[in-house]
C-alpha atoms as a PDB file:
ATOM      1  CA  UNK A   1     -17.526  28.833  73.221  1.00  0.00           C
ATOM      2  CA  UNK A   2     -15.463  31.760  74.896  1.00  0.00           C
ATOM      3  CA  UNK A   3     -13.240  33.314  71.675  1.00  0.00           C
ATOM      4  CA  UNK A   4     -14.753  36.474  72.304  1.00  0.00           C
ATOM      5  CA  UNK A   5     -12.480  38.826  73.311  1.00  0.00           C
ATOM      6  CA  UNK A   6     -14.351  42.250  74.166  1.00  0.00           C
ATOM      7  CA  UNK A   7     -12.942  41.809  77.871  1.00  0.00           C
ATOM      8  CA  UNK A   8      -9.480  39.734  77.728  1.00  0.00           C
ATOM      9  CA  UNK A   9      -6.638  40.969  79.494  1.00  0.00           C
ATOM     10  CA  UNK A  10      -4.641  39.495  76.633  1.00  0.00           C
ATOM     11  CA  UNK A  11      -6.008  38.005  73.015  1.00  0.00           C
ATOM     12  CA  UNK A  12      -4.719  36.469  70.555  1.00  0.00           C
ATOM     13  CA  UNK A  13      -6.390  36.717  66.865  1.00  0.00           C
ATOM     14  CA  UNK A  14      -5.623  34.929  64.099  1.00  0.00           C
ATOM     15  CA  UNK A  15      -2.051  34.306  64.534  1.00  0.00           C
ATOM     16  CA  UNK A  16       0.110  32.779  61.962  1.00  0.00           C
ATOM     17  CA  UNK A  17       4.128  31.825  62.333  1.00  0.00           C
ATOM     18  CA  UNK A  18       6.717  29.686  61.806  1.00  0.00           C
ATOM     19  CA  UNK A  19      10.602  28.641  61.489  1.00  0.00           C
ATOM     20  CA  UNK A  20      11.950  30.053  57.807  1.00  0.00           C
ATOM     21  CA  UNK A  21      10.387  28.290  55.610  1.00  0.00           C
ATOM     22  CA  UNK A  22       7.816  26.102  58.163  1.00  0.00           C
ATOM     23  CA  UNK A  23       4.843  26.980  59.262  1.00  0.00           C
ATOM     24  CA  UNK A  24       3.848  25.912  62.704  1.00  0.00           C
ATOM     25  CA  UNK A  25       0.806  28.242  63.700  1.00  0.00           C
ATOM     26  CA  UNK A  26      -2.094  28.800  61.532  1.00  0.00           C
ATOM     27  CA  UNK A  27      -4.989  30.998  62.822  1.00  0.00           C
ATOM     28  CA  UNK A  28      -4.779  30.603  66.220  1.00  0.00           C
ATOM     29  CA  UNK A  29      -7.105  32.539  68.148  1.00  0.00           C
ATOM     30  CA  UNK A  30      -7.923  32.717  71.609  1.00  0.00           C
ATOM     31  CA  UNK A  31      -8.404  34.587  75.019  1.00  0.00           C
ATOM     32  CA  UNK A  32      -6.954  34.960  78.522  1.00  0.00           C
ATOM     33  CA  UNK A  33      -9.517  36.553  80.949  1.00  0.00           C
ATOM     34  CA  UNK A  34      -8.752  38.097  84.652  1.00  0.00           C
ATOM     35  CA  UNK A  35      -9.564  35.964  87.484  1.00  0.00           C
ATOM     36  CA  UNK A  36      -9.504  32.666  85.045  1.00  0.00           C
ATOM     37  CA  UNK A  37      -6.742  30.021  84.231  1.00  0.00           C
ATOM     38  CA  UNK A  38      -6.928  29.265  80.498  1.00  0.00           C
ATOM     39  CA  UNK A  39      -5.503  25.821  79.626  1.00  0.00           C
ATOM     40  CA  UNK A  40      -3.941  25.052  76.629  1.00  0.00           C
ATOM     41  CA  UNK A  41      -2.991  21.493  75.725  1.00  0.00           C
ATOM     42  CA  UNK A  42      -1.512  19.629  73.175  1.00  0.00           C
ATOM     43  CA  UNK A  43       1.054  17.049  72.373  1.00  0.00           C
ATOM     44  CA  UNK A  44       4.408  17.496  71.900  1.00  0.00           C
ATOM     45  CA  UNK A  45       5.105  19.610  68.325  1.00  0.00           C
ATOM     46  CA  UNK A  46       1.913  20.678  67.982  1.00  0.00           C
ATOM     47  CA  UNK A  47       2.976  24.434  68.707  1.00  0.00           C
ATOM     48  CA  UNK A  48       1.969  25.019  72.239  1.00  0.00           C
ATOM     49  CA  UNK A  49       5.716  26.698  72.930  1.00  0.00           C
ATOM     50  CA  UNK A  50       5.600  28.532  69.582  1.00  0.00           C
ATOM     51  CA  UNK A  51       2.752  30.504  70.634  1.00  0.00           C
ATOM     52  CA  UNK A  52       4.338  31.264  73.919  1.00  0.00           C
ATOM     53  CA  UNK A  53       7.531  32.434  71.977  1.00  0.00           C
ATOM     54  CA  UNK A  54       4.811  34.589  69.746  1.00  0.00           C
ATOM     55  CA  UNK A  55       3.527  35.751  73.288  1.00  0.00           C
ATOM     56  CA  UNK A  56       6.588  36.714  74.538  1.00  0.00           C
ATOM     57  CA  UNK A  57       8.200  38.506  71.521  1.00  0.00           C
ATOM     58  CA  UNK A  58      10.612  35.907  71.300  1.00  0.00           C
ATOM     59  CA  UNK A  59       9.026  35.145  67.553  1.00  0.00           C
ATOM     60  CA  UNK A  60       7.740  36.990  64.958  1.00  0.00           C
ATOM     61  CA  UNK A  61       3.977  37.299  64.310  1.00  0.00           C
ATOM     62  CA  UNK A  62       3.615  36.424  60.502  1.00  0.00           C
ATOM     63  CA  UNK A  63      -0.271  37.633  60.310  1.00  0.00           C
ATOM     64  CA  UNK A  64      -2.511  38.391  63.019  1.00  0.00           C
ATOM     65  CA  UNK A  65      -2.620  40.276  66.273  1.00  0.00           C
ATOM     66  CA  UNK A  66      -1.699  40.370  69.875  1.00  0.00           C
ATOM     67  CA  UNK A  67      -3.192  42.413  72.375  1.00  0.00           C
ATOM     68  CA  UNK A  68      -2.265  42.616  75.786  1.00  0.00           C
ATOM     69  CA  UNK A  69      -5.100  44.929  78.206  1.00  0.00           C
ATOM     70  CA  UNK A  70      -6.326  46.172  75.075  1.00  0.00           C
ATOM     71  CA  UNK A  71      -3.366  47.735  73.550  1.00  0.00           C
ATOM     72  CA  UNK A  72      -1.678  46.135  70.394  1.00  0.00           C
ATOM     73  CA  UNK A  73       1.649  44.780  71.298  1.00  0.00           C
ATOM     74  CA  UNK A  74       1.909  42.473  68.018  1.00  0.00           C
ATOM     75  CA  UNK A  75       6.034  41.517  67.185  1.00  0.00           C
ATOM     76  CA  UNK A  76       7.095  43.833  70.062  1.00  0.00           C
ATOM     77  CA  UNK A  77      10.372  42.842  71.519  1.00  0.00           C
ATOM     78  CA  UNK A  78      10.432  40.382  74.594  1.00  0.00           C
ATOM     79  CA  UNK A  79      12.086  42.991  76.938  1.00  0.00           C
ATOM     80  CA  UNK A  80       9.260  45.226  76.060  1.00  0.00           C
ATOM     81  CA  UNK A  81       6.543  42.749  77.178  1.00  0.00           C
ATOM     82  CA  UNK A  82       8.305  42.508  80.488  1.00  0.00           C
ATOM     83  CA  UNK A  83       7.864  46.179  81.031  1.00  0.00           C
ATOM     84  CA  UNK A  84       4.017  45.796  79.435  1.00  0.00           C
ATOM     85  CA  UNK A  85       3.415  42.875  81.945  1.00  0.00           C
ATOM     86  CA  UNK A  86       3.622  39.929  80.267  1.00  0.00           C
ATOM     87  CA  UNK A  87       5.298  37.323  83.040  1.00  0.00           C
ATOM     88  CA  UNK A  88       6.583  34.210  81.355  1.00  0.00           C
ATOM     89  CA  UNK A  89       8.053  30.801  82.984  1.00  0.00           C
ATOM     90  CA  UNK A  90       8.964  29.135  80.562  1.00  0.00           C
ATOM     91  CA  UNK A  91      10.133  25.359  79.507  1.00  0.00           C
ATOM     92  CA  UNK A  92      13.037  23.777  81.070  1.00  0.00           C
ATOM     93  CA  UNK A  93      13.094  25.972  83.767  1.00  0.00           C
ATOM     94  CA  UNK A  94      15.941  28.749  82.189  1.00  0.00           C
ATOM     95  CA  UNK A  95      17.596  29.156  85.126  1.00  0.00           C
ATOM     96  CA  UNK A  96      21.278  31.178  85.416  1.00  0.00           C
ATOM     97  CA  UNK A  97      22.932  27.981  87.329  1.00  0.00           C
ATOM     98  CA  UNK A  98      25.666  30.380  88.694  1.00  0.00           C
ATOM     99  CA  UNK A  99      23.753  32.770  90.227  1.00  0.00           C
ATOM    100  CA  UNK A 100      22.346  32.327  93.519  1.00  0.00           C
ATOM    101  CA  UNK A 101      18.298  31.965  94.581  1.00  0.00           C
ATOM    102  CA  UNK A 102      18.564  35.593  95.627  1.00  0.00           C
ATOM    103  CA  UNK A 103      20.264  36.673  92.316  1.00  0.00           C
ATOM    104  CA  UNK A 104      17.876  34.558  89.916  1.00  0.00           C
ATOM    105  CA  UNK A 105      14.949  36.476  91.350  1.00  0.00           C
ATOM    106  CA  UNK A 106      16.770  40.061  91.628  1.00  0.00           C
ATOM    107  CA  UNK A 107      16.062  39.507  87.445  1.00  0.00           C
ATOM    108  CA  UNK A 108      12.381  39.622  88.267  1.00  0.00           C
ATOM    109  CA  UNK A 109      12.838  42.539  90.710  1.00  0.00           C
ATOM    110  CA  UNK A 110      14.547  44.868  88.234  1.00  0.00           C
ATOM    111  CA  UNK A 111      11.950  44.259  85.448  1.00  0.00           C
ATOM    112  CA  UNK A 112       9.091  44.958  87.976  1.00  0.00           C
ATOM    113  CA  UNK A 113      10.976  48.344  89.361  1.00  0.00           C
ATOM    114  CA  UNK A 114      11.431  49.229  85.720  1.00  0.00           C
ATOM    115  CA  UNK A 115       8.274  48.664  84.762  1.00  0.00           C
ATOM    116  CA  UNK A 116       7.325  51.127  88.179  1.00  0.00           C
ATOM    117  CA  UNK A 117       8.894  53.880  86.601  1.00  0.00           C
ATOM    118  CA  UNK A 118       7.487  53.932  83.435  1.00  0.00           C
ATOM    119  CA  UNK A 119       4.295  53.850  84.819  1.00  0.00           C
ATOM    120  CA  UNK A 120       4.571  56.134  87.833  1.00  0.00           C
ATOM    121  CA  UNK A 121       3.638  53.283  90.004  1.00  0.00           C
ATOM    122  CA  UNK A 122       4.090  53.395  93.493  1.00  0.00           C
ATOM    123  CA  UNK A 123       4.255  49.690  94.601  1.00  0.00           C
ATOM    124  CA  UNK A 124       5.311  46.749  92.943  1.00  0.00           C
ATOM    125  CA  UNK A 125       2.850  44.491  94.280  1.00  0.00           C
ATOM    126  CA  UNK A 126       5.138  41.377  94.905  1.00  0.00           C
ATOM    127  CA  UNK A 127       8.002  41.952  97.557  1.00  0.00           C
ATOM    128  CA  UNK A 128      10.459  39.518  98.917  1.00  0.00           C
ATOM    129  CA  UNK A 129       8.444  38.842 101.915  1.00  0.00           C
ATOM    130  CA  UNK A 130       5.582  37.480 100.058  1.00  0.00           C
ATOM    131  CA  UNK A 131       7.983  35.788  97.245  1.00  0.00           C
ATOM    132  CA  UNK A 132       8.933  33.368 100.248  1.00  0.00           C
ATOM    133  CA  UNK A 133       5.518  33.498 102.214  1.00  0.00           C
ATOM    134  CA  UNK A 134       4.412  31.538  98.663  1.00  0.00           C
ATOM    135  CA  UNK A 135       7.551  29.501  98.256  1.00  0.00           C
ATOM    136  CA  UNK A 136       8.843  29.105 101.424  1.00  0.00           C
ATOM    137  CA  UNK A 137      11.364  26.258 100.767  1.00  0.00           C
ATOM    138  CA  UNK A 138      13.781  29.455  99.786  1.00  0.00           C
ATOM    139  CA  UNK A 139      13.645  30.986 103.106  1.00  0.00           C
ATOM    140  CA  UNK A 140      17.181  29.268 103.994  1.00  0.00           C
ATOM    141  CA  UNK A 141      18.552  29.365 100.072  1.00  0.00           C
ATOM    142  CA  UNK A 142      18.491  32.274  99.327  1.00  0.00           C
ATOM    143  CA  UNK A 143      22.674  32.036  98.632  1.00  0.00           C
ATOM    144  CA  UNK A 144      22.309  28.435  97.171  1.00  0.00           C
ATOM    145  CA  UNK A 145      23.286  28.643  93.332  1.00  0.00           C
ATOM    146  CA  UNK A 146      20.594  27.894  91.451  1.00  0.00           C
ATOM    147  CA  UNK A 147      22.378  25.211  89.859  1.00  0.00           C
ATOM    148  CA  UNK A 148      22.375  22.985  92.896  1.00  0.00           C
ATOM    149  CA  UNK A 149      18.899  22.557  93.690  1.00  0.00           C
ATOM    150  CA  UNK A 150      16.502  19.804  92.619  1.00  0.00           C
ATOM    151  CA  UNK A 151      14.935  19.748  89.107  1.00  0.00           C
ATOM    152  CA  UNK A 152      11.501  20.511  91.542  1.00  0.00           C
ATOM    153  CA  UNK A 153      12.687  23.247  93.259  1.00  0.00           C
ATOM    154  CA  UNK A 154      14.596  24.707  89.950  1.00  0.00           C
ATOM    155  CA  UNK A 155      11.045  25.094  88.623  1.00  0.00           C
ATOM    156  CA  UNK A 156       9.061  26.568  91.564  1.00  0.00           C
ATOM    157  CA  UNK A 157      12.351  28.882  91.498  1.00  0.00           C
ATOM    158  CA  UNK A 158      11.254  30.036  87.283  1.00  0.00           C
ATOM    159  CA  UNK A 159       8.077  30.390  88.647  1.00  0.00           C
ATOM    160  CA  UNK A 160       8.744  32.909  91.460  1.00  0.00           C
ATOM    161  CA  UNK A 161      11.478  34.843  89.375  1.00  0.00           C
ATOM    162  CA  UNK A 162       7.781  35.207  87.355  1.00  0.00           C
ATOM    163  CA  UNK A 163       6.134  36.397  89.994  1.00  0.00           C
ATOM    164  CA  UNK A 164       8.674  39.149  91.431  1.00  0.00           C
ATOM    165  CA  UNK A 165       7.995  41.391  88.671  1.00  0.00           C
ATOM    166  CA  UNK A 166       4.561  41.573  89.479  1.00  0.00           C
ATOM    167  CA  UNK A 167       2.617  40.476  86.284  1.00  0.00           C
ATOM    168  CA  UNK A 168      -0.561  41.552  84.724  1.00  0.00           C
ATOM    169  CA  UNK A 169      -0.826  38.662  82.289  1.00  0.00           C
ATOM    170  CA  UNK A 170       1.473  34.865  83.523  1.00  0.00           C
ATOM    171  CA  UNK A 171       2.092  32.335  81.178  1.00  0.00           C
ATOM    172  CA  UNK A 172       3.276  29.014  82.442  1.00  0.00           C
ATOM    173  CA  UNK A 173       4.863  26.612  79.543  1.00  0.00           C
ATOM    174  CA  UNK A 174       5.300  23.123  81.253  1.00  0.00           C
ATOM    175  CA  UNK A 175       5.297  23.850  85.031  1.00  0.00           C
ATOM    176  CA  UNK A 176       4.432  20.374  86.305  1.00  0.00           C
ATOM    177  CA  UNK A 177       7.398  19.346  84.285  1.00  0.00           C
ATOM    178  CA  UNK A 178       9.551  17.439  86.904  1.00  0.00           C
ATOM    179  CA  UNK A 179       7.790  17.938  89.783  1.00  0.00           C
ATOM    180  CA  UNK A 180       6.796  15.397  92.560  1.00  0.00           C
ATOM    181  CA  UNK A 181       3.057  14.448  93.215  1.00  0.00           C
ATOM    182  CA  UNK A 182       3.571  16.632  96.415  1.00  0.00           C
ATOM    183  CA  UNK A 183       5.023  20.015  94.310  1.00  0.00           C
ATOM    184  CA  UNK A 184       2.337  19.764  91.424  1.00  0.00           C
ATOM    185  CA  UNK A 185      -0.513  19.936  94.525  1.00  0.00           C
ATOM    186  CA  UNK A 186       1.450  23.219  95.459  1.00  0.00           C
ATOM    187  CA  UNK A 187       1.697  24.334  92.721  1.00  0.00           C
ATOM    188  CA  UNK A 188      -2.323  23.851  92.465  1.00  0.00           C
ATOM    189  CA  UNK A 189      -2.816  25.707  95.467  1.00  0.00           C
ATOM    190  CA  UNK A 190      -0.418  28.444  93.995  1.00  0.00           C
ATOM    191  CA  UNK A 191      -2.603  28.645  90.680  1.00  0.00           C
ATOM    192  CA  UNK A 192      -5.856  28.929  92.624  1.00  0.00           C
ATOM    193  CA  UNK A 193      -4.581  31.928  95.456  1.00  0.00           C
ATOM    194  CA  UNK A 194      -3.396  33.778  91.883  1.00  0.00           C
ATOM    195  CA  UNK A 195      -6.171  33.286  90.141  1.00  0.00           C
ATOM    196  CA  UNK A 196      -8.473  34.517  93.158  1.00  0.00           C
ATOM    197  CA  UNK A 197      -6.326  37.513  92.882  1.00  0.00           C
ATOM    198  CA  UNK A 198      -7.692  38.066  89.711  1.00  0.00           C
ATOM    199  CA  UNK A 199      -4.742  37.403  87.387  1.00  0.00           C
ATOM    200  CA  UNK A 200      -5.232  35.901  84.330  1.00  0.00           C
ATOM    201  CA  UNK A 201      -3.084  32.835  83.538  1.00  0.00           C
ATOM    202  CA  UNK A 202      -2.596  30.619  80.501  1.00  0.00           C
ATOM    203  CA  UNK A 203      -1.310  27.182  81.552  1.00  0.00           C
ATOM    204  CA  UNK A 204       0.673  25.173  78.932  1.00  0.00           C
ATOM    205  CA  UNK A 205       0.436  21.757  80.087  1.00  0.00           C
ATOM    206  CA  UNK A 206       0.762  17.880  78.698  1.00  0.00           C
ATOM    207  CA  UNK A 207      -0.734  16.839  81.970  1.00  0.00           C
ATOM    208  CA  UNK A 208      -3.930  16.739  81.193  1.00  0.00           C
ATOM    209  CA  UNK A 209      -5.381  15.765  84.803  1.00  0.00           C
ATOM    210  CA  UNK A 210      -3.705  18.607  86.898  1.00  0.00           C
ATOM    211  CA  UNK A 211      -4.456  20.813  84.060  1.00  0.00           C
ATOM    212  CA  UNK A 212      -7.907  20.346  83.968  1.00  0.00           C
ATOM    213  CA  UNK A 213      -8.256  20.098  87.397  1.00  0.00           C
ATOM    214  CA  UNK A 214      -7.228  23.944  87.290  1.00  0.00           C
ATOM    215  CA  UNK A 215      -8.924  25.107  83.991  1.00  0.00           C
ATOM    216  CA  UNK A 216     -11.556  27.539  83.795  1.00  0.00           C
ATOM    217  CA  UNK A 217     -10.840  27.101  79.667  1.00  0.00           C
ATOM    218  CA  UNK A 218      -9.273  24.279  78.086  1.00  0.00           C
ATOM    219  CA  UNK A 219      -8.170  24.882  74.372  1.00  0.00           C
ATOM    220  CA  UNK A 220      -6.492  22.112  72.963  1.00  0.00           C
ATOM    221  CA  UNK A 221      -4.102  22.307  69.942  1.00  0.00           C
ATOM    222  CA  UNK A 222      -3.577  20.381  67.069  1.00  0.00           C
ATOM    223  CA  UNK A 223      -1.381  20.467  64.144  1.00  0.00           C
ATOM    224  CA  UNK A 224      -0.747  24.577  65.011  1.00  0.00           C
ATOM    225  CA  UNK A 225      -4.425  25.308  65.189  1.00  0.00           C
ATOM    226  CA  UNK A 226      -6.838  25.778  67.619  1.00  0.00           C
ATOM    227  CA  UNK A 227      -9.410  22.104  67.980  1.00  0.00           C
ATOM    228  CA  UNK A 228     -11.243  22.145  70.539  1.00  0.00           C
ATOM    229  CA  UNK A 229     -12.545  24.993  73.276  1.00  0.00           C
ATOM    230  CA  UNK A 230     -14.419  24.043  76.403  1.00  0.00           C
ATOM    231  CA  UNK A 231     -15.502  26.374  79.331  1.00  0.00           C
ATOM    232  CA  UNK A 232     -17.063  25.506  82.775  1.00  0.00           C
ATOM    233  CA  UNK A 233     -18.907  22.219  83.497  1.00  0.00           C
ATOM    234  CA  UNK A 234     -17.706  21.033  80.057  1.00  0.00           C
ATOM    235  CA  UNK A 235     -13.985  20.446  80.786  1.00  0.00           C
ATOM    236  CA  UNK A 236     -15.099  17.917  82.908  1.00  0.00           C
ATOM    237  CA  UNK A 237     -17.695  16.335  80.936  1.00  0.00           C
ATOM    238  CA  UNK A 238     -15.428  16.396  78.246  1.00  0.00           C
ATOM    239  CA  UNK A 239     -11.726  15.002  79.515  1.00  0.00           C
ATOM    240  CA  UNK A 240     -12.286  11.419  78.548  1.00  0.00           C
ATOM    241  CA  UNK A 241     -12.315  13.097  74.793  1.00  0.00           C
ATOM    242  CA  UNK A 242      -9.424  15.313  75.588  1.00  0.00           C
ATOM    243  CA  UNK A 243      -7.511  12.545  77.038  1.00  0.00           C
ATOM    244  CA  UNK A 244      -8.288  10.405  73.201  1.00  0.00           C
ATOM    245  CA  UNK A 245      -7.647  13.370  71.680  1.00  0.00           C
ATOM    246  CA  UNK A 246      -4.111  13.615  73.188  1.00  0.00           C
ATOM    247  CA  UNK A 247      -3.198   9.979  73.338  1.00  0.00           C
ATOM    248  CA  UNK A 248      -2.217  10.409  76.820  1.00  0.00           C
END
């Protein structure tokens, strides 16, 4: 087991939350470690996005804690976990359809200059250069609206817009979502070059073969709680019981 937490970049203990009167989490604990891509898997209403709303400070935190690099950042706002370094892509893509390729990811720009100046930085890490060295089926759209590229390439776009304001903590809800055979591989080879960077990445995921295929962790969720936790050699020992578990 790996719930320790002495050395996450961002842990989450014991969180409870809900809708009004619903409760959807209860207890969930867990940690995202640098260099590692933490899995989390579940079926669908099991409260896989609820935590990432929690995450994001798109949700309130009924009980427990979040802390993100060691600091707690429990119920702060979601423009405020921008600036902390919390980059989210999150489900259905939440693109601004109007706006061009350039524009969309000018959104991740300004949060990663702003977060520069709050902390005396002197580089942003990501530039546009290396935006389209990773995704280079932009280099020719960057003035295509948003709204008229494939559901694929809508997604790979969430993900860069991510990635421009240079992240210290991603989190990934769905990002094989609509993707060819061919894109999810990319997107693979994305996770792994990341991960070698050293950033730590939670991947929310109902495939359960590409997710495991990139898991250092896999945490699977049930009913708003934590199940099951496997590390290592395990995940693969254990994915025939993940994939009952799921009914997938």
């Amino acid at each position: 087991m790996t719930t320790g937490t002495a050395d996450a970049a961002f842990a989450i203990h014991d969180v409870t939350a809900g809708y009004g009167d619903s409760t959807v989490l209860s207890g969930v604990s867990l940690a995202l470690r640098p260099g590692q891509v933490t899995v989390l898997l579940g079926r669908n209403g099991v409260g896989k996005s609820t935590l990432v709303r929690c995450m994001s400070g798109l949700l309130p935190v009924r009980t427990g804690q979040l802390l993100l690099g060691g600091e707690d950042v429990t119920n702060r706002p979601a423009h405020v976990m921008a600036d902390l370094g919390l980059g989210v892509m999150p489900q259905g893509k939440r693109m601004f359809p109007s706006l061009t390729v350039a524009e969309n990811l000018d959104l991740g720009y300004f949060t990663g200059r702003r977060r520069a100046r709050r902390h005396c930085a002197s580089t942003l890490g990501w530039s546009q250069e290396r935006v389209l060295e990773l995704f280079p089926v932009f280099a020719d759209r960057m003035r295509t609206r948003a709204g008229s590229l494939s559901g694929g390439e809508q997604q790979m776009l969430a993900l860069a817009r991510a990635m421009t304001g240079a992240p210290r903590v991603l989190v990934l809800d769905e990002p094989s979502e609509a993707l060819s055979p061919a894109r999810v591989g990319e997107l693979g080879r994305l996770l792994a070059g990341l991960r070698g960077e050293g950033l730590p990445i939670l991947l929310v995921e109902q495939n359960v073969s590409f997710a495991c295929e990139q898991a250092d962790v896999v945490y699977v969720m049930d009913k708003g709680q934590i199940v099951m936790e496997y590390a290592g050699a395990d995940i693969a020992e254990h994915r025939t019981v993940i994939h009952e578990l799921l009914s997938i």
